[in-house]
C-alpha atoms as a PDB file:
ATOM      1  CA  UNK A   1      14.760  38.817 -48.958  1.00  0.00           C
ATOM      2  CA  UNK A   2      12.017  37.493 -47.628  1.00  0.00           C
ATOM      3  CA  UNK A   3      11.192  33.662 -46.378  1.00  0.00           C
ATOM      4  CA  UNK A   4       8.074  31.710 -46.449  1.00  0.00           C
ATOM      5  CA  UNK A   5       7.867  30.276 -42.665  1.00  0.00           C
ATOM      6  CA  UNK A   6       8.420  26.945 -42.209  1.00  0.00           C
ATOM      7  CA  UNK A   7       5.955  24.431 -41.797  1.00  0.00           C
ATOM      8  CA  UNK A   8       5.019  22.779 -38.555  1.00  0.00           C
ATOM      9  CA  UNK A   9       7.387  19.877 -37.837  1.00  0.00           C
ATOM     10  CA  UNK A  10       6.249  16.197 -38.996  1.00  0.00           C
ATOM     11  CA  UNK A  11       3.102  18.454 -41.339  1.00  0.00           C
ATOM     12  CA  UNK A  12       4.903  18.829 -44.454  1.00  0.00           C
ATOM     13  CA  UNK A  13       2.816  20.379 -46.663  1.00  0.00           C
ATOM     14  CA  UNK A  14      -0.221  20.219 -44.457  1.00  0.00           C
ATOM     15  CA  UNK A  15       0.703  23.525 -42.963  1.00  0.00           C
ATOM     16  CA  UNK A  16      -1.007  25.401 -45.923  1.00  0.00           C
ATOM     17  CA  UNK A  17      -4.551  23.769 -44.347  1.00  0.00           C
ATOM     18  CA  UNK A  18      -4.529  24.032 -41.345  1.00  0.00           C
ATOM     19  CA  UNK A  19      -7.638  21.891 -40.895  1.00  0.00           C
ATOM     20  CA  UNK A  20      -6.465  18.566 -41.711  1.00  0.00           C
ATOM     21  CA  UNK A  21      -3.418  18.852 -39.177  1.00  0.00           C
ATOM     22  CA  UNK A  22      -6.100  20.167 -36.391  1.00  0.00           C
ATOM     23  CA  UNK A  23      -6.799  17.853 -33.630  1.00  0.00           C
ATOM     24  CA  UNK A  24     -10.590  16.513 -33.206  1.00  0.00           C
ATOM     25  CA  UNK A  25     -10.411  17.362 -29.473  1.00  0.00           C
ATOM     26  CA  UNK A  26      -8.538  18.951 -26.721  1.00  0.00           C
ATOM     27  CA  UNK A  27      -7.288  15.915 -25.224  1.00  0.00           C
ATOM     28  CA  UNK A  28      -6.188  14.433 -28.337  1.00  0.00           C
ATOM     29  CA  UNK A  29      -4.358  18.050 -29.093  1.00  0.00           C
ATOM     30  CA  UNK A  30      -2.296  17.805 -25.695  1.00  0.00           C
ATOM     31  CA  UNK A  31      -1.640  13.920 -25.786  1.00  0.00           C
ATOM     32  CA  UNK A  32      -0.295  14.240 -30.085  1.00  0.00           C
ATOM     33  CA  UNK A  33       0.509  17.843 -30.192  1.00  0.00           C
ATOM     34  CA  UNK A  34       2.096  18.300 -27.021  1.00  0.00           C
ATOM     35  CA  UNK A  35       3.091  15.055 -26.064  1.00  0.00           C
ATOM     36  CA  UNK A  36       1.254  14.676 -22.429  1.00  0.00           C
ATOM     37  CA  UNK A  37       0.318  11.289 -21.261  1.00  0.00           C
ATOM     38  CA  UNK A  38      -3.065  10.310 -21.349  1.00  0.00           C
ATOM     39  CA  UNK A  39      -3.692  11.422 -18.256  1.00  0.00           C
ATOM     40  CA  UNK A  40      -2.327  14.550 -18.263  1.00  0.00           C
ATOM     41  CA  UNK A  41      -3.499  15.108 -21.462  1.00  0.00           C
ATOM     42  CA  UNK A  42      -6.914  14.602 -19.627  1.00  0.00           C
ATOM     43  CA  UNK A  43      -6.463  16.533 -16.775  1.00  0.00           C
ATOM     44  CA  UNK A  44      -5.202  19.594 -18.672  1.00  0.00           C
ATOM     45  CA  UNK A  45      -7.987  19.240 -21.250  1.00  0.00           C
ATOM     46  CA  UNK A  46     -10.594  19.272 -18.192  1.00  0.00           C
ATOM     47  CA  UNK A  47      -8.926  22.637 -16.552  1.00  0.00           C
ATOM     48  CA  UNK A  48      -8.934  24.397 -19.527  1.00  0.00           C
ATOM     49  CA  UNK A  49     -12.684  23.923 -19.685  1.00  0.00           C
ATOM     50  CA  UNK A  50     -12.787  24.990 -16.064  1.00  0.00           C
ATOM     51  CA  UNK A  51     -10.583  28.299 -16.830  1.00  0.00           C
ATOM     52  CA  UNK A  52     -13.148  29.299 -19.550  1.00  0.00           C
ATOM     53  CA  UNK A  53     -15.928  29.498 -17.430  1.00  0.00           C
ATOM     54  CA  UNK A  54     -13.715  30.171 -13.809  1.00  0.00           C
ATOM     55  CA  UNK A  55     -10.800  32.244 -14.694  1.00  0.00           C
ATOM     56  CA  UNK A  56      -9.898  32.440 -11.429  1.00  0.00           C
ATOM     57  CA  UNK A  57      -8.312  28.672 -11.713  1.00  0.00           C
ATOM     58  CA  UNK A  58      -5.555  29.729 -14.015  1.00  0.00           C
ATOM     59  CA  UNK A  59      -4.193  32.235 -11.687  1.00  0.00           C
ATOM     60  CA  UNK A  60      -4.884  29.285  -8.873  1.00  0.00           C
ATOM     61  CA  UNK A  61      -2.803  26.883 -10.913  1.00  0.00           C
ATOM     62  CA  UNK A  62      -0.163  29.588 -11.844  1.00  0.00           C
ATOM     63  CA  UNK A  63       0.668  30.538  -8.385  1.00  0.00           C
ATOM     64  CA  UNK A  64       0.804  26.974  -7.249  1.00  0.00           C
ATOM     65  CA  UNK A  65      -1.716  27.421  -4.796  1.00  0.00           C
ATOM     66  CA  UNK A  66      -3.842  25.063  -6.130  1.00  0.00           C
ATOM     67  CA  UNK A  67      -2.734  22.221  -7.930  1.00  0.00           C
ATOM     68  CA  UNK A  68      -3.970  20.455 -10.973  1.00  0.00           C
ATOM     69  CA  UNK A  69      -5.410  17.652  -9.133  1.00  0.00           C
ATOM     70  CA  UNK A  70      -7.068  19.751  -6.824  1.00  0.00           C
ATOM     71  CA  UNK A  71      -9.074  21.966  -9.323  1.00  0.00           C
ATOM     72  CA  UNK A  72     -10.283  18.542 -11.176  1.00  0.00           C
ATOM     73  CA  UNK A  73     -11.673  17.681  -7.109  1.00  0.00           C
ATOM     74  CA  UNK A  74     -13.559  21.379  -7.703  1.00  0.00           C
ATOM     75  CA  UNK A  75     -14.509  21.077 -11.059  1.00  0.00           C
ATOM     76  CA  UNK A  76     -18.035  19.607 -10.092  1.00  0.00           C
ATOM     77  CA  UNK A  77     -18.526  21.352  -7.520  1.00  0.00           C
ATOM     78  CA  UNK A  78     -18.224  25.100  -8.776  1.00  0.00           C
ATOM     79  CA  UNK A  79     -20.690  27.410  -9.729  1.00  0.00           C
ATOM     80  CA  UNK A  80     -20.748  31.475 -10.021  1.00  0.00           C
ATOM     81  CA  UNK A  81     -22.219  31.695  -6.292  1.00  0.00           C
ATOM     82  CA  UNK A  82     -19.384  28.925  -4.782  1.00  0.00           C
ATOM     83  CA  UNK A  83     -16.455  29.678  -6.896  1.00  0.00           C
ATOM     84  CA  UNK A  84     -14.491  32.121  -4.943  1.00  0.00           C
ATOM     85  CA  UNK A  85     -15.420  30.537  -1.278  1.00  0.00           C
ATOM     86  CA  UNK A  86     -14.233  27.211  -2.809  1.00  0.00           C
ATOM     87  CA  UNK A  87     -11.001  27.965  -4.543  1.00  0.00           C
ATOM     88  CA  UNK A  88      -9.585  30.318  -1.378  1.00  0.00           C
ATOM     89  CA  UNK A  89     -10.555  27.297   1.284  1.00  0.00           C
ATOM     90  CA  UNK A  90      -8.674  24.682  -1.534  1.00  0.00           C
ATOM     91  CA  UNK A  91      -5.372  27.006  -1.611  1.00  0.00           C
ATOM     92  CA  UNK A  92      -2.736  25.481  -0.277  1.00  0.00           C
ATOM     93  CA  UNK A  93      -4.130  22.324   0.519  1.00  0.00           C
ATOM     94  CA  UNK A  94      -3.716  18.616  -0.348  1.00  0.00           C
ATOM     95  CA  UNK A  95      -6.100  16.488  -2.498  1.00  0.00           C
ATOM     96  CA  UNK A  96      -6.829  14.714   0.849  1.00  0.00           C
ATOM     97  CA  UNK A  97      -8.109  17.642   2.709  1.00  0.00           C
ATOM     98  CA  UNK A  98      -9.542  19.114  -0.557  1.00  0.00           C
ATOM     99  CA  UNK A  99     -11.241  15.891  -0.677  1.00  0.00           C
ATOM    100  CA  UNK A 100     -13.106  16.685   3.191  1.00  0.00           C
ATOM    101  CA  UNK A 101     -13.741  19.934   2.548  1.00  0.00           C
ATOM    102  CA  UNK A 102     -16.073  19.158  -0.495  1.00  0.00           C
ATOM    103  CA  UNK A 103     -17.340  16.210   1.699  1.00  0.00           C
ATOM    104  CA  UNK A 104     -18.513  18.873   4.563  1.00  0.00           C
ATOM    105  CA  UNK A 105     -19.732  21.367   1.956  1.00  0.00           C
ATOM    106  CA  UNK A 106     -21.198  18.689   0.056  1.00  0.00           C
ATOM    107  CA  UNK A 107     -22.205  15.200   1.891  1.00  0.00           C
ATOM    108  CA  UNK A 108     -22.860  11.924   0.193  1.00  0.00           C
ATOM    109  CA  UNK A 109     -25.505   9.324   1.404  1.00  0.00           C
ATOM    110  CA  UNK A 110     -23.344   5.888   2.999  1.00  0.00           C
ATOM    111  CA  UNK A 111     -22.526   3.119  -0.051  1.00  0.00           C
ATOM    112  CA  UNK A 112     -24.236  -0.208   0.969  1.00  0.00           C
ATOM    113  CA  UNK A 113     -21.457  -3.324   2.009  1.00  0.00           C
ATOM    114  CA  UNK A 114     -20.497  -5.072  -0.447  1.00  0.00           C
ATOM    115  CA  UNK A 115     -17.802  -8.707  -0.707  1.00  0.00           C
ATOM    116  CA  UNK A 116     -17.207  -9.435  -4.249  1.00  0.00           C
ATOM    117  CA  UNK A 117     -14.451 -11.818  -5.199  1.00  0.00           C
ATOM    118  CA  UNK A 118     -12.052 -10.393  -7.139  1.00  0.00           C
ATOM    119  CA  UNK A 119     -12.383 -11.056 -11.269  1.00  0.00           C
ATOM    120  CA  UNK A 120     -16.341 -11.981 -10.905  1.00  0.00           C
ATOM    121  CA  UNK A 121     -17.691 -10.948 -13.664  1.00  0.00           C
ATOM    122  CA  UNK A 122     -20.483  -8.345 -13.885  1.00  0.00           C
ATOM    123  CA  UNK A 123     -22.952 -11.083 -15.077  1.00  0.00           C
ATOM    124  CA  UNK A 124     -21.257 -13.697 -12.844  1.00  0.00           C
ATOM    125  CA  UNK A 125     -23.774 -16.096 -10.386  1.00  0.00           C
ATOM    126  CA  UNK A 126     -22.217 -13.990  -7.308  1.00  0.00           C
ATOM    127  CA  UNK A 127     -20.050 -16.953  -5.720  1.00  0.00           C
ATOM    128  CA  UNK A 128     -17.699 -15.466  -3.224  1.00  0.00           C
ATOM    129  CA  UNK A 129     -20.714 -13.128  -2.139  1.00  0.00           C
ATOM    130  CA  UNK A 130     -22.192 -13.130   1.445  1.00  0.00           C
ATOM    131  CA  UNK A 131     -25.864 -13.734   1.330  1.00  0.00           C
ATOM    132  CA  UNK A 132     -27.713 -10.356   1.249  1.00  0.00           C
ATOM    133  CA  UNK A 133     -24.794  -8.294  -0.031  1.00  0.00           C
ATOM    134  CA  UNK A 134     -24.781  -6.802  -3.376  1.00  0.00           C
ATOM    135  CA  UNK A 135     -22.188  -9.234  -5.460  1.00  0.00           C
ATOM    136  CA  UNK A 136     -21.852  -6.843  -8.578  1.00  0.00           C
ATOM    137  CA  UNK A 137     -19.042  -5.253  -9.992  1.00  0.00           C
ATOM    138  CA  UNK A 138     -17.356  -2.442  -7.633  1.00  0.00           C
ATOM    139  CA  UNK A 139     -16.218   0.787  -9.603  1.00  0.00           C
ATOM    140  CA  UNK A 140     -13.795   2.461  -7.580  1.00  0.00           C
ATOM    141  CA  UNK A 141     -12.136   5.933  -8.997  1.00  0.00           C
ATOM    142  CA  UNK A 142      -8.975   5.114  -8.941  1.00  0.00           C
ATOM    143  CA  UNK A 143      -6.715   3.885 -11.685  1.00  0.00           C
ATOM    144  CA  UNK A 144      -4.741   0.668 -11.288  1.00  0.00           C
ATOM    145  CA  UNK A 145      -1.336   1.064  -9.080  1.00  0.00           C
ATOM    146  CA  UNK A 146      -2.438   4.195  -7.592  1.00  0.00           C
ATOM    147  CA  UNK A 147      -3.716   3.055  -3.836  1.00  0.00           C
ATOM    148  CA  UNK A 148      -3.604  -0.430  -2.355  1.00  0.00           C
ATOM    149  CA  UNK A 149      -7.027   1.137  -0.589  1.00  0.00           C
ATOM    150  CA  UNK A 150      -9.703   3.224  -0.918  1.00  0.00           C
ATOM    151  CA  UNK A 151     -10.362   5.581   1.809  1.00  0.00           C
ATOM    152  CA  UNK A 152     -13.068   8.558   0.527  1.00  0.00           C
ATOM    153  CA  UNK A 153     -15.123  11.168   2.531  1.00  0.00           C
ATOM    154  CA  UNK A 154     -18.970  10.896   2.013  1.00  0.00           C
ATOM    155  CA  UNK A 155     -19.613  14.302   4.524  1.00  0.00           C
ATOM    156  CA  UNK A 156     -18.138  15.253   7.746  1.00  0.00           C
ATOM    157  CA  UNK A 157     -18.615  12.331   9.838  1.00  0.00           C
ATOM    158  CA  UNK A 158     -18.417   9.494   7.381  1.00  0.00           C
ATOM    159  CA  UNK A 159     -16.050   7.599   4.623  1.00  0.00           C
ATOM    160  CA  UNK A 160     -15.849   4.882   2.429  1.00  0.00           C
ATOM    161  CA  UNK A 161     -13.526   2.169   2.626  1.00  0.00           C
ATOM    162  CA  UNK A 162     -12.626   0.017  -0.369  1.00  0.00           C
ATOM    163  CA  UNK A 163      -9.549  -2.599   0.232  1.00  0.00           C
ATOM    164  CA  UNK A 164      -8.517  -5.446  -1.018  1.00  0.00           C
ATOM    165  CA  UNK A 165      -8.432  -8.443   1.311  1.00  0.00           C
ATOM    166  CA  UNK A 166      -7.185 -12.557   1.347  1.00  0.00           C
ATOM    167  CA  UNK A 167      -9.252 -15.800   1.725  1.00  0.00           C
ATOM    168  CA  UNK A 168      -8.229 -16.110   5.409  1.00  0.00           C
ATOM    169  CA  UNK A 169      -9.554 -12.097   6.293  1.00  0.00           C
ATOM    170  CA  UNK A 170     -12.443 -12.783   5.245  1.00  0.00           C
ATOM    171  CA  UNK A 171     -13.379 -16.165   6.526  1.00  0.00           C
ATOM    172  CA  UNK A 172     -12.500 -13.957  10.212  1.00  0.00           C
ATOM    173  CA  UNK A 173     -15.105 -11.789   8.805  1.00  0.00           C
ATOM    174  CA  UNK A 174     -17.365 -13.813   7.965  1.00  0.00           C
ATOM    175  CA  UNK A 175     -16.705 -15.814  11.981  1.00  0.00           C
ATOM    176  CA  UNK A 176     -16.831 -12.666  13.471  1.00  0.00           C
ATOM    177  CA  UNK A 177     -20.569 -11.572  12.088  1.00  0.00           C
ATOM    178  CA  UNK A 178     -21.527 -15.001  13.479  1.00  0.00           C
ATOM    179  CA  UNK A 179     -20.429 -14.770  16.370  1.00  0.00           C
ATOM    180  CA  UNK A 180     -21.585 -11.448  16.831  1.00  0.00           C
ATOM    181  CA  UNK A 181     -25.309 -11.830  14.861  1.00  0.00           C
ATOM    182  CA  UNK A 182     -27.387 -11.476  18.301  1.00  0.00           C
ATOM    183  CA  UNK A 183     -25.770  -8.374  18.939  1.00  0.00           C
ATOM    184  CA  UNK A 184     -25.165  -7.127  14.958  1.00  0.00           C
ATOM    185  CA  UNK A 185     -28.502  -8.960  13.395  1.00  0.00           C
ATOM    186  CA  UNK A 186     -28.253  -7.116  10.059  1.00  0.00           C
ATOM    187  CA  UNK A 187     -24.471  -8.092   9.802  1.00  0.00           C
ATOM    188  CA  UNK A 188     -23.416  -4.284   8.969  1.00  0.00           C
ATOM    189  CA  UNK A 189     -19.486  -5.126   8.580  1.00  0.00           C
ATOM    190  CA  UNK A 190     -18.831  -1.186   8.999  1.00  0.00           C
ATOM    191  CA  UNK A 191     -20.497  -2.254  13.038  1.00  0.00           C
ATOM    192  CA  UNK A 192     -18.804  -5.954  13.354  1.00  0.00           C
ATOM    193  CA  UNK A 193     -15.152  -3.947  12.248  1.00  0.00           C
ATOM    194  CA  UNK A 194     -15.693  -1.456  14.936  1.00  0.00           C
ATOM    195  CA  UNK A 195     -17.195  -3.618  17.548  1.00  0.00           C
ATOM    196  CA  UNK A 196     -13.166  -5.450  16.931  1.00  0.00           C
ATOM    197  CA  UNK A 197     -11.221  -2.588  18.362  1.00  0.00           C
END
């Protein structure tokens, strides 16, 4: 005797069109379908892409040589001439020392200084700002809870540092580019932090 197979769980009926249970994207299909966190969903979504056009980063990811995190820190950086060089110096490694490898292979120009207060708003009149420093809105890439700080490799030599800090640090800051303006004119806080050792 034979059986009709069953439809898809929570589908019904939909099962004989497949089209209207069909997710509109890839993310969508791994956060409803398969039940990932955004997030993962995300990150999954983006390495699939990356497997169709570097195949090499499934068999990276199925080994466990390279994690997930790690091939979404090579995704950008890839192409057909890199791939291979890239993925064997990433096996193995850590997202932090993924993260300096990409910044030797591929340096970023310094980010200017920068004191906002905390909650300005991007159209906000800049109070809390020290005078010739940018008082806009910083974007850091990192979602909130994940690091109390920011510390990111621009190239080989150089990093950005993005931390939170209270009223009191940064009225010390602020005394300590004072005191130290004949010697630090432009105020670089990068210079007045490392003139503090």
């Amino acid at each position: 005797m034979s059986h009709s197979p069953k439809a898809p769980r929570g589908h019904g009926s939909e099962s004989s069109t497949p089209l209207r249970s069909a997710n509109h994207s890839l993310n969508k299909y791994c956060e409803e379908r398969l039940g990932y966190p955004e997030d993962g969903a995300f990150k999954r979504a983006r390495v699939a892409k990356l497997a169709l056009q570097f195949p090499r980063a499934v068999d990276e990811l199925r080994s466990g040589e390279i994690h997930l995190t790690g091939l979404l820190q090579l995704a950008p950086h890839l192409t057909g001439d890199n791939a291979d060089a890239l993925f064997t110096e990433a096996r193995g490694k850590p997202r932090r020392e993924i993260a300096l490898i990409l910044a030797r292979r591929f340096p970023r120009p310094d980010v200017p200084p920068r004191i906002q207060t905390l909650g300005a708003s991007p159209s906000g009149n800049g109070a809390g700002a020290h005078p010739g420093i940018p008082s806009g809105p910083s974007t850091p890439n990192f979602r909130s809870g994940a690091e109390p700080f920011r510390l990111e490799p621009l190239s080989a030599e150089r990093y950005r540092i993005e931390f939170s800090a209270s009223a009191e640090f940064r009225g010390k800051l602020e005394q300590a580019r004072e005191l130290l303006s004949h010697s630090v004119p432009s105020g670089d806080i990068a210079v007045v932090l490392a003139r503090a050792r």
